[in-house]
C-alpha atoms as a PDB file:
ATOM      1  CA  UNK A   1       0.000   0.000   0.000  1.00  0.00           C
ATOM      2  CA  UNK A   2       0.965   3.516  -0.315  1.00  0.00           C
ATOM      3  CA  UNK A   3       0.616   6.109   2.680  1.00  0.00           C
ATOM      4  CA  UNK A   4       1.874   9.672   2.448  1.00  0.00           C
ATOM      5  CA  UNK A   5       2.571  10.607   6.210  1.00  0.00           C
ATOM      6  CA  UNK A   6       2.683  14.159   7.435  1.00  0.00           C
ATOM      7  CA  UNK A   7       4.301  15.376  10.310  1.00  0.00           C
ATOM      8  CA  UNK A   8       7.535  13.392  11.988  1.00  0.00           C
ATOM      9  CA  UNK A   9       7.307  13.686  15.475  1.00  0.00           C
ATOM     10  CA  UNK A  10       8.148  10.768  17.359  1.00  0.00           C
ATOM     11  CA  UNK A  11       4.404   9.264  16.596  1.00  0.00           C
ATOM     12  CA  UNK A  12       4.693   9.916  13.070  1.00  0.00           C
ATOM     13  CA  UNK A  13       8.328   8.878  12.676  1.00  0.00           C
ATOM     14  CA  UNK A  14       7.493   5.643  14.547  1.00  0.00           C
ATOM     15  CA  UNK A  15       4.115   4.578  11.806  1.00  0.00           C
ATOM     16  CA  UNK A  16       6.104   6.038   8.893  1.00  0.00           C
ATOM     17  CA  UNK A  17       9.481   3.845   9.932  1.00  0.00           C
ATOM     18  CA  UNK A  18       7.174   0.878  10.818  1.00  0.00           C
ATOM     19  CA  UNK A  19       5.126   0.932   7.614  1.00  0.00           C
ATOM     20  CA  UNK A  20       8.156   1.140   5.501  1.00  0.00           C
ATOM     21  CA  UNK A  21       9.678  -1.936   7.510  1.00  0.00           C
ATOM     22  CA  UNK A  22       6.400  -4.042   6.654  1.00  0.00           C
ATOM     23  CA  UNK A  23       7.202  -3.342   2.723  1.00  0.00           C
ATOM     24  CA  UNK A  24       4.570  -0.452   2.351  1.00  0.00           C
ATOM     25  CA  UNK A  25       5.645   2.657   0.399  1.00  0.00           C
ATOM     26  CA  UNK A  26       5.968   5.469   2.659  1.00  0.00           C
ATOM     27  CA  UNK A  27       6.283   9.122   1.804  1.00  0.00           C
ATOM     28  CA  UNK A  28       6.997  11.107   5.236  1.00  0.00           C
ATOM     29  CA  UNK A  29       6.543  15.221   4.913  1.00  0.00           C
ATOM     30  CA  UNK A  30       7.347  17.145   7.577  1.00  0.00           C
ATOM     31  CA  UNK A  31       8.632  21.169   7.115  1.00  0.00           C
ATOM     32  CA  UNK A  32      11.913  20.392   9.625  1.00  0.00           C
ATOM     33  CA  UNK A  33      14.829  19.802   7.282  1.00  0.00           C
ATOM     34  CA  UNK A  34      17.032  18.080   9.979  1.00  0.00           C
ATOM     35  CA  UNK A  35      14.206  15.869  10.741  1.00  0.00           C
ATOM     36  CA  UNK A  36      13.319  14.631   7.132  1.00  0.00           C
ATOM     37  CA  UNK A  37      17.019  13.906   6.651  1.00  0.00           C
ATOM     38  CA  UNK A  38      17.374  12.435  10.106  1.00  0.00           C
ATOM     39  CA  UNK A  39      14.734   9.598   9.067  1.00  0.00           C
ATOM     40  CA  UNK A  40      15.757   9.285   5.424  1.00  0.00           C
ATOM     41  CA  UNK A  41      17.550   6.275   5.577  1.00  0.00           C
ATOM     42  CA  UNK A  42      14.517   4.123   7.541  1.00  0.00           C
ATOM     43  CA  UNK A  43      11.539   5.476   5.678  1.00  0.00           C
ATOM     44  CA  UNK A  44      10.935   4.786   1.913  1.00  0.00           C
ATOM     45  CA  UNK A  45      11.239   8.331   0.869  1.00  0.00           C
ATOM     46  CA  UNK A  46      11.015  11.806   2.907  1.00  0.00           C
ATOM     47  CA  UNK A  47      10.356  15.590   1.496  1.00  0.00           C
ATOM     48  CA  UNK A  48      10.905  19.029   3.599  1.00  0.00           C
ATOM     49  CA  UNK A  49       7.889  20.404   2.736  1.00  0.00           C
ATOM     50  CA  UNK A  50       4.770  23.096   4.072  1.00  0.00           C
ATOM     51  CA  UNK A  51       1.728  21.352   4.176  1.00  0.00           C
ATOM     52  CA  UNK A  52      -0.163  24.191   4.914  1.00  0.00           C
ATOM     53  CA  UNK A  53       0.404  25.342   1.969  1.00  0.00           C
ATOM     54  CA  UNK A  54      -1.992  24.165  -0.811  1.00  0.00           C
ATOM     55  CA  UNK A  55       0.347  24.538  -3.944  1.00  0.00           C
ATOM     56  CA  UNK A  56       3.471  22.447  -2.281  1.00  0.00           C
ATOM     57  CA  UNK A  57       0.528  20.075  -1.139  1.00  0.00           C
ATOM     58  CA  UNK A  58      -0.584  19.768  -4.532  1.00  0.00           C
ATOM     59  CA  UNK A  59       3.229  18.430  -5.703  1.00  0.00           C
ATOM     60  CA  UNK A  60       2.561  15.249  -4.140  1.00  0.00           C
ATOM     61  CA  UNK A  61       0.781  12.241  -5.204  1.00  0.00           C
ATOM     62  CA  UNK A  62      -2.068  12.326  -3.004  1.00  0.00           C
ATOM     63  CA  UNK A  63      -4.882  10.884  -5.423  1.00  0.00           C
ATOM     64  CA  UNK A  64      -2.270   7.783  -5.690  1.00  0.00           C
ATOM     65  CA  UNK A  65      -2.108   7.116  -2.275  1.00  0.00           C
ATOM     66  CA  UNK A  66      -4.070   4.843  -0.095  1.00  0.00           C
ATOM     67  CA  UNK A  67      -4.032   6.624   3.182  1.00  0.00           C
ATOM     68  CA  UNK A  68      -3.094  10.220   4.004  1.00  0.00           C
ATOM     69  CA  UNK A  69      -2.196  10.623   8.036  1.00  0.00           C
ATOM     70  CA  UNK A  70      -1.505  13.047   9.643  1.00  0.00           C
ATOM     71  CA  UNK A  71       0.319  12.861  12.403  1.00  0.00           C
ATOM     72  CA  UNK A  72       1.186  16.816  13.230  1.00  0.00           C
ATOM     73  CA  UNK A  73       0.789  17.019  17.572  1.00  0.00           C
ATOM     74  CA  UNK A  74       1.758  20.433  18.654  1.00  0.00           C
ATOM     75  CA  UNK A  75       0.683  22.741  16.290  1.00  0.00           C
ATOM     76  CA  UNK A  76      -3.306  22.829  16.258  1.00  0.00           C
ATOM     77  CA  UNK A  77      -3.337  24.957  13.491  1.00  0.00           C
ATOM     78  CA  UNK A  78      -1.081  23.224  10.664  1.00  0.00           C
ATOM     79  CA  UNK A  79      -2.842  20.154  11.628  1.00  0.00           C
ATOM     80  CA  UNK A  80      -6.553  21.085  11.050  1.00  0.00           C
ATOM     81  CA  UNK A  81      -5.402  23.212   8.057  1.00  0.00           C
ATOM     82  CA  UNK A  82      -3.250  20.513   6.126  1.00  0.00           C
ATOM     83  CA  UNK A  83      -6.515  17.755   6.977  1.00  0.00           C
ATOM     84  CA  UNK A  84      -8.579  20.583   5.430  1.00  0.00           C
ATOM     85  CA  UNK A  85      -6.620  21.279   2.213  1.00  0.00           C
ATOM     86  CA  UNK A  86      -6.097  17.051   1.912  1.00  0.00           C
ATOM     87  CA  UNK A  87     -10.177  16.455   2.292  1.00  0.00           C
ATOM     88  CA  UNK A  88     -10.516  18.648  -0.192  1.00  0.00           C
ATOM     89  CA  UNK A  89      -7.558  17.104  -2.573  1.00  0.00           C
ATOM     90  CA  UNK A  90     -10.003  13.890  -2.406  1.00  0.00           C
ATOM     91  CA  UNK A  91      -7.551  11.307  -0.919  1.00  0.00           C
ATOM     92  CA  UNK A  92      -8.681   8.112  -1.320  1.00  0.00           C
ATOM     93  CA  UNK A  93      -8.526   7.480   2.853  1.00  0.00           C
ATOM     94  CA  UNK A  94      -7.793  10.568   5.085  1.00  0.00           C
ATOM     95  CA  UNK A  95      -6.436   9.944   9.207  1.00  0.00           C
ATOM     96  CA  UNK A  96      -5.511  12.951  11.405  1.00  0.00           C
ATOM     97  CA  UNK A  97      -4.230  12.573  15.188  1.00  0.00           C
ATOM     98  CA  UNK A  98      -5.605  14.319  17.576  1.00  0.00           C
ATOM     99  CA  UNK A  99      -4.413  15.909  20.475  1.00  0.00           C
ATOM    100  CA  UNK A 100      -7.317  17.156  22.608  1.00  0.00           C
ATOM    101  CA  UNK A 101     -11.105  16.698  23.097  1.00  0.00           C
ATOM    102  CA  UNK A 102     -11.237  20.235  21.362  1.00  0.00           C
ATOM    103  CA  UNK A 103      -9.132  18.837  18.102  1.00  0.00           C
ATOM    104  CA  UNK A 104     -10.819  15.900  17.997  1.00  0.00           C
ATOM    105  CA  UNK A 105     -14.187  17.492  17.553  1.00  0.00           C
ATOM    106  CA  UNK A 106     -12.347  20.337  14.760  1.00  0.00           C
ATOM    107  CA  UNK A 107     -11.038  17.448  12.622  1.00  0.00           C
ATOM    108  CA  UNK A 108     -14.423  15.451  13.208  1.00  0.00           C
ATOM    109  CA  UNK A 109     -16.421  18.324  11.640  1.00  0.00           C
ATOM    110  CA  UNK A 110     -13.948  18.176   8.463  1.00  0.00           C
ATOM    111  CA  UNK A 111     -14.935  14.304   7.712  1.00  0.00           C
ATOM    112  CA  UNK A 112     -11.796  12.196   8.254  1.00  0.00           C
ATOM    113  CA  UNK A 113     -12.127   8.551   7.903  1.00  0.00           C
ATOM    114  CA  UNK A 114     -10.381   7.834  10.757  1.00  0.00           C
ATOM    115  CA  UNK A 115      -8.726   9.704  14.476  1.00  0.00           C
ATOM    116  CA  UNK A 116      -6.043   8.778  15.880  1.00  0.00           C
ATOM    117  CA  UNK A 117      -5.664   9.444  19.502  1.00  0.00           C
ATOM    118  CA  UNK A 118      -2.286   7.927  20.461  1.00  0.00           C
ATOM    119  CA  UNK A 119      -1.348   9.389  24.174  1.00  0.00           C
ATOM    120  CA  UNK A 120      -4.870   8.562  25.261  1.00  0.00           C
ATOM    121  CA  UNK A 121      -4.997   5.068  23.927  1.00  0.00           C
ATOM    122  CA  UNK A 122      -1.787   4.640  25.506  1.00  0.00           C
ATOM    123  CA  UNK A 123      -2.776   5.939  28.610  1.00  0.00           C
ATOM    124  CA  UNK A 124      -5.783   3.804  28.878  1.00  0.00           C
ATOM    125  CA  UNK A 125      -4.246   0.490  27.932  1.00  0.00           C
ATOM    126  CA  UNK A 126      -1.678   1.766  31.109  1.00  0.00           C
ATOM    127  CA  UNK A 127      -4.284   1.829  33.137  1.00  0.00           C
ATOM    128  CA  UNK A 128      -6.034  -1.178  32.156  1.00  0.00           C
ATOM    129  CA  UNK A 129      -2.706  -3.534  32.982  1.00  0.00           C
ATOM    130  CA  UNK A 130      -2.879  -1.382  36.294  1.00  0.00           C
ATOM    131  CA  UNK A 131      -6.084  -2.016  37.317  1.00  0.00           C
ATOM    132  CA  UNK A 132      -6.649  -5.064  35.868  1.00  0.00           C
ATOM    133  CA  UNK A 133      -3.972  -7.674  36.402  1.00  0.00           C
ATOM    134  CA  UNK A 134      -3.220 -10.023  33.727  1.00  0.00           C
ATOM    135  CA  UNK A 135      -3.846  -7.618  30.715  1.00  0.00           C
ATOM    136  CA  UNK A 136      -1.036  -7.310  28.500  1.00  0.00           C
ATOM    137  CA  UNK A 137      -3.030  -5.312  26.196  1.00  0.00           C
ATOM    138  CA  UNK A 138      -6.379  -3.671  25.626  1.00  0.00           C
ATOM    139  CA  UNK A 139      -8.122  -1.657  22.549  1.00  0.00           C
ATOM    140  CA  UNK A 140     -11.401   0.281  23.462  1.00  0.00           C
ATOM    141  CA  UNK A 141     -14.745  -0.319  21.618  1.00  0.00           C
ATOM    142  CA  UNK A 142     -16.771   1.752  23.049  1.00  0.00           C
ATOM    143  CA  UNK A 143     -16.663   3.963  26.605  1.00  0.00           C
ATOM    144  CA  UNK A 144     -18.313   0.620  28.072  1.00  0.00           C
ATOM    145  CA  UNK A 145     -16.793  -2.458  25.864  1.00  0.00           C
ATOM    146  CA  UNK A 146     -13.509  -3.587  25.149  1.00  0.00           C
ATOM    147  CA  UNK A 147     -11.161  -5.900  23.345  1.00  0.00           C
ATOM    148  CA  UNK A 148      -8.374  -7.408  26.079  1.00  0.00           C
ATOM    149  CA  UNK A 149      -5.458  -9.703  25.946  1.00  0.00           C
ATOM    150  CA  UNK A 150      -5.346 -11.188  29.475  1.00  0.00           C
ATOM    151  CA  UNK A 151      -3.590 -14.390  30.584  1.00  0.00           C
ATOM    152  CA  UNK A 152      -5.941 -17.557  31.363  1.00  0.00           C
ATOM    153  CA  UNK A 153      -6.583 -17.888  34.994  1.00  0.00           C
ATOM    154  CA  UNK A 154      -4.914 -20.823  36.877  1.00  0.00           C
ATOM    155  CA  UNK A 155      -8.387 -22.248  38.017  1.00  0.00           C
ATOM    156  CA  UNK A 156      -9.095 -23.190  34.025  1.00  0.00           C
ATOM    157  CA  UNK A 157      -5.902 -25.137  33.038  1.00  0.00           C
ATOM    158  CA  UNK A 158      -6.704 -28.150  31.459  1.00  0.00           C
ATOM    159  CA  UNK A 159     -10.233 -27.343  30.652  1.00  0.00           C
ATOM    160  CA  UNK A 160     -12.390 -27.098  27.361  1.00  0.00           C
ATOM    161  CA  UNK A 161     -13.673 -23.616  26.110  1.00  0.00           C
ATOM    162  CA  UNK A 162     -16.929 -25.547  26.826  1.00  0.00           C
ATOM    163  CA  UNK A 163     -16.575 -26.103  30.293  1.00  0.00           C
ATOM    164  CA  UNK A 164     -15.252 -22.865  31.070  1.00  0.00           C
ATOM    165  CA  UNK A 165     -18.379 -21.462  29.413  1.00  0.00           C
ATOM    166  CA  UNK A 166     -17.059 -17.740  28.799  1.00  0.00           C
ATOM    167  CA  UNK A 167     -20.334 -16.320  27.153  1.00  0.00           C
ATOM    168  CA  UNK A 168     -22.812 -17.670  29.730  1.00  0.00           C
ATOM    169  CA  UNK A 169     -21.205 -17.436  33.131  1.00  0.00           C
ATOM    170  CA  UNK A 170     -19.671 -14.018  32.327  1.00  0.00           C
ATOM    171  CA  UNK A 171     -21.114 -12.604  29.516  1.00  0.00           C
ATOM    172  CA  UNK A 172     -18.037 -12.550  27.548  1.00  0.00           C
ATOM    173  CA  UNK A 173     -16.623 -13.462  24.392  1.00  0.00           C
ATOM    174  CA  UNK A 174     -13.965 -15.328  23.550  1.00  0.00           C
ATOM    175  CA  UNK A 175     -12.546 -14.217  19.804  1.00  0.00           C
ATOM    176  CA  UNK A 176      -9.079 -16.282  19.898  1.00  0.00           C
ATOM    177  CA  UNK A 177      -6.948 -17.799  22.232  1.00  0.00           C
ATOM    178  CA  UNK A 178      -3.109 -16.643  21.912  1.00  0.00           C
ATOM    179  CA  UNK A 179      -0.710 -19.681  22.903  1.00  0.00           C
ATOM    180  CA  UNK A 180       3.407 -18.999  23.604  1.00  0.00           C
ATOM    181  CA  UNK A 181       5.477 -21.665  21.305  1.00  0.00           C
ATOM    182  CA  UNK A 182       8.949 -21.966  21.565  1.00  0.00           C
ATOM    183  CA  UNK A 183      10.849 -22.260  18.340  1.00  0.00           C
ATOM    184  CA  UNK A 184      14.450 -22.199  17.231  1.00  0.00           C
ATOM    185  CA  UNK A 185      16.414 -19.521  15.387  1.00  0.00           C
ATOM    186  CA  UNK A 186      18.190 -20.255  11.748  1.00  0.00           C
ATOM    187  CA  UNK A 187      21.070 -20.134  14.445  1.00  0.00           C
ATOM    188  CA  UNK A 188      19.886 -22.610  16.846  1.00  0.00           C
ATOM    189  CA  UNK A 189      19.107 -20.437  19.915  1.00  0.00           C
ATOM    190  CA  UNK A 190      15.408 -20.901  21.481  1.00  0.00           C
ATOM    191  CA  UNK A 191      13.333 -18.219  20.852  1.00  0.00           C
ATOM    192  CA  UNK A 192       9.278 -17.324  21.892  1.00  0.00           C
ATOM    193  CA  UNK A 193       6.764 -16.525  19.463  1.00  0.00           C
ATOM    194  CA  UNK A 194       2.842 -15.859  19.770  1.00  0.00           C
ATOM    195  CA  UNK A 195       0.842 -18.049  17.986  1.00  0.00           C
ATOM    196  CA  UNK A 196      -2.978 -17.599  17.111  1.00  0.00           C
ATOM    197  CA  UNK A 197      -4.832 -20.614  17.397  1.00  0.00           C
ATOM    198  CA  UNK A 198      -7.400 -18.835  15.348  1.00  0.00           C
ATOM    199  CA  UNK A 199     -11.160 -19.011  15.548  1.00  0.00           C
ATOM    200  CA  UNK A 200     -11.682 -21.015  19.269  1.00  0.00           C
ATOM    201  CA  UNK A 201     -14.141 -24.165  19.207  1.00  0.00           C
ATOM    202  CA  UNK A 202     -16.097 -25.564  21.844  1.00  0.00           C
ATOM    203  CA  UNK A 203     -13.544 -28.540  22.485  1.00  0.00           C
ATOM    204  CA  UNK A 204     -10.277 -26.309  22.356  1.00  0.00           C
ATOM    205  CA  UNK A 205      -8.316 -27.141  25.483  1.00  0.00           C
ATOM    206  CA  UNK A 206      -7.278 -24.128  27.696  1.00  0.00           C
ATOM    207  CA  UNK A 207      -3.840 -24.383  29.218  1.00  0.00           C
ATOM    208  CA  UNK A 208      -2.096 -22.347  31.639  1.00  0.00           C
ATOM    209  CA  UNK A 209       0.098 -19.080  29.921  1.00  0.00           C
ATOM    210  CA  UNK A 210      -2.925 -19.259  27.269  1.00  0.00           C
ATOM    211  CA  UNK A 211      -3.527 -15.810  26.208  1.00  0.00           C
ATOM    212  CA  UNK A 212      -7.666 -15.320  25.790  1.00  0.00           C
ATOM    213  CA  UNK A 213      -8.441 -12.520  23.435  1.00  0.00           C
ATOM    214  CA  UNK A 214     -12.169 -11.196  24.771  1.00  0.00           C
ATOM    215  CA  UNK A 215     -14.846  -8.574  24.228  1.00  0.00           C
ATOM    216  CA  UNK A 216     -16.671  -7.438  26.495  1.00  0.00           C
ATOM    217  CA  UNK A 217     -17.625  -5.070  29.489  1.00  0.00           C
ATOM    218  CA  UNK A 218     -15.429  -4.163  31.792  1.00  0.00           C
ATOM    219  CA  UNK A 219     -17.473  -4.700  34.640  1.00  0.00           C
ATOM    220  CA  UNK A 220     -17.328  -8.335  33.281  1.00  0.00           C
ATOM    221  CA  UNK A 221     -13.526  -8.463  32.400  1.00  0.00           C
ATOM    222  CA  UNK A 222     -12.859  -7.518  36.106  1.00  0.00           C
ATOM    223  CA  UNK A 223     -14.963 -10.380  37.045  1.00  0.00           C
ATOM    224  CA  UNK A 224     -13.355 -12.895  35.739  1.00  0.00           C
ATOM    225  CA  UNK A 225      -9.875 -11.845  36.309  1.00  0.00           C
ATOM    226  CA  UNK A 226     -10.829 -10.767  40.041  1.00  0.00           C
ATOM    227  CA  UNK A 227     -13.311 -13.299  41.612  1.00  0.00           C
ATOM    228  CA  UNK A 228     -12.924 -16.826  42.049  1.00  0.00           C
ATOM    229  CA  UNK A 229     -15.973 -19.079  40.745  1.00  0.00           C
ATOM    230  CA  UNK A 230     -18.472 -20.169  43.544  1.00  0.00           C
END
């Protein structure tokens, strides 16, 4: 795929760097000189250019591109005036960051496809391993729902999905269960990986370091990860 990516602060220098490294073709714009040549060597291509302005916006390929992001933090206005000027380019899929509630609700009055919120998804998947113990990871849904990765209690090693019965004793739903296989190098030297067991059947046995990927409440989540069965 092809993503133009604007801004390279240390969010957008992170996706554009990580994109490139998963053979996607990057172009990173940000108006900093040092930084564009800083990242040049780890991103497929990067341009010192204004994005605020709409004739050096209009030099780039933007109706060939699959995504537009951007990824500008600090500076309210460049960011809601370069997501302007690229809505009305027509790319194919525009994504702007946002900073504040305040932002948010700017960019979400210029149609974006997508907002990305990155210090307050990080901050609530902190809290989430804080206050619940076990998750390793956790994507909101909804204010009320969410999508965890939490490690299988003790009390249901050796059981079947079936017995444990996610759905009905705690309203929750099991959409994969994550298992730790150990696997050698090309050089010999153990190594862990995480391996999907994909869509979970009634009969698939549950062991203990079993990763269970669930939706649900939270109310519920902290249920089963809190409270013994009676």
């Amino acid at each position: 795929m092809k993503f133009i990516v604007i801004g390279l602060g240390n969010f957008g220098s992170a996706l554009s760097a990580r994109l490139t490294s998963m053979g996607h073709e990057v172009i990173a714009i940000d108006q900093n000189r040092e930084k564009t040549e800083s990242f040049k060597d780890v991103i497929t291509q990067t341009i010192c250019l204004d994005c605020t302005n709409e004739q050096a916006l209009s030099t780039l390929p933007l109706r060939e591109c699959d995504y537009a992001i951007v990824t500008i933090g600090e500076d309210f206005g460049a960011s809601v005036m370069t997501t302007a000027l690229l809505k009305q380019a027509g790319v194919k899929k525009l994504v702007s960051r946002a900073i504040s509630p305040i932002h948010r609700k700017v960019i979400e009055t210029l149609g974006v496809d997508l907002i990305l919120q990155p210090e307050y998804d990080a901050a609530s998947r902190f809290a989430d391993s804080i206050l619940f113990s076990g998750v390793s990871n956790s994507f909101d849904i909804t204010d009320e729902y969410k999508i965890i990765e939490a490690e299988l209690p003790e009390r249901y090693d050796g059981l079947l999905l079936s017995e444990v019965d996610f759905t009905n004793r705690y309203d929750l739903l099991v959409l994969t269960v994550i298992r730790i296989e150990e696997t050698k190098s090309i050089f010999g030297k153990l190594q862990k990986r995480r391996v999907s067991l994909g869509l979970p059947s009634a009969s698939q046995k549950l062991l203990t370091g079993d990763i269970l990927v669930l939706f649900g409440k939270l109310k519920d989540i902290d249920n089963l990860l809190h409270r013994e069965d009676s």
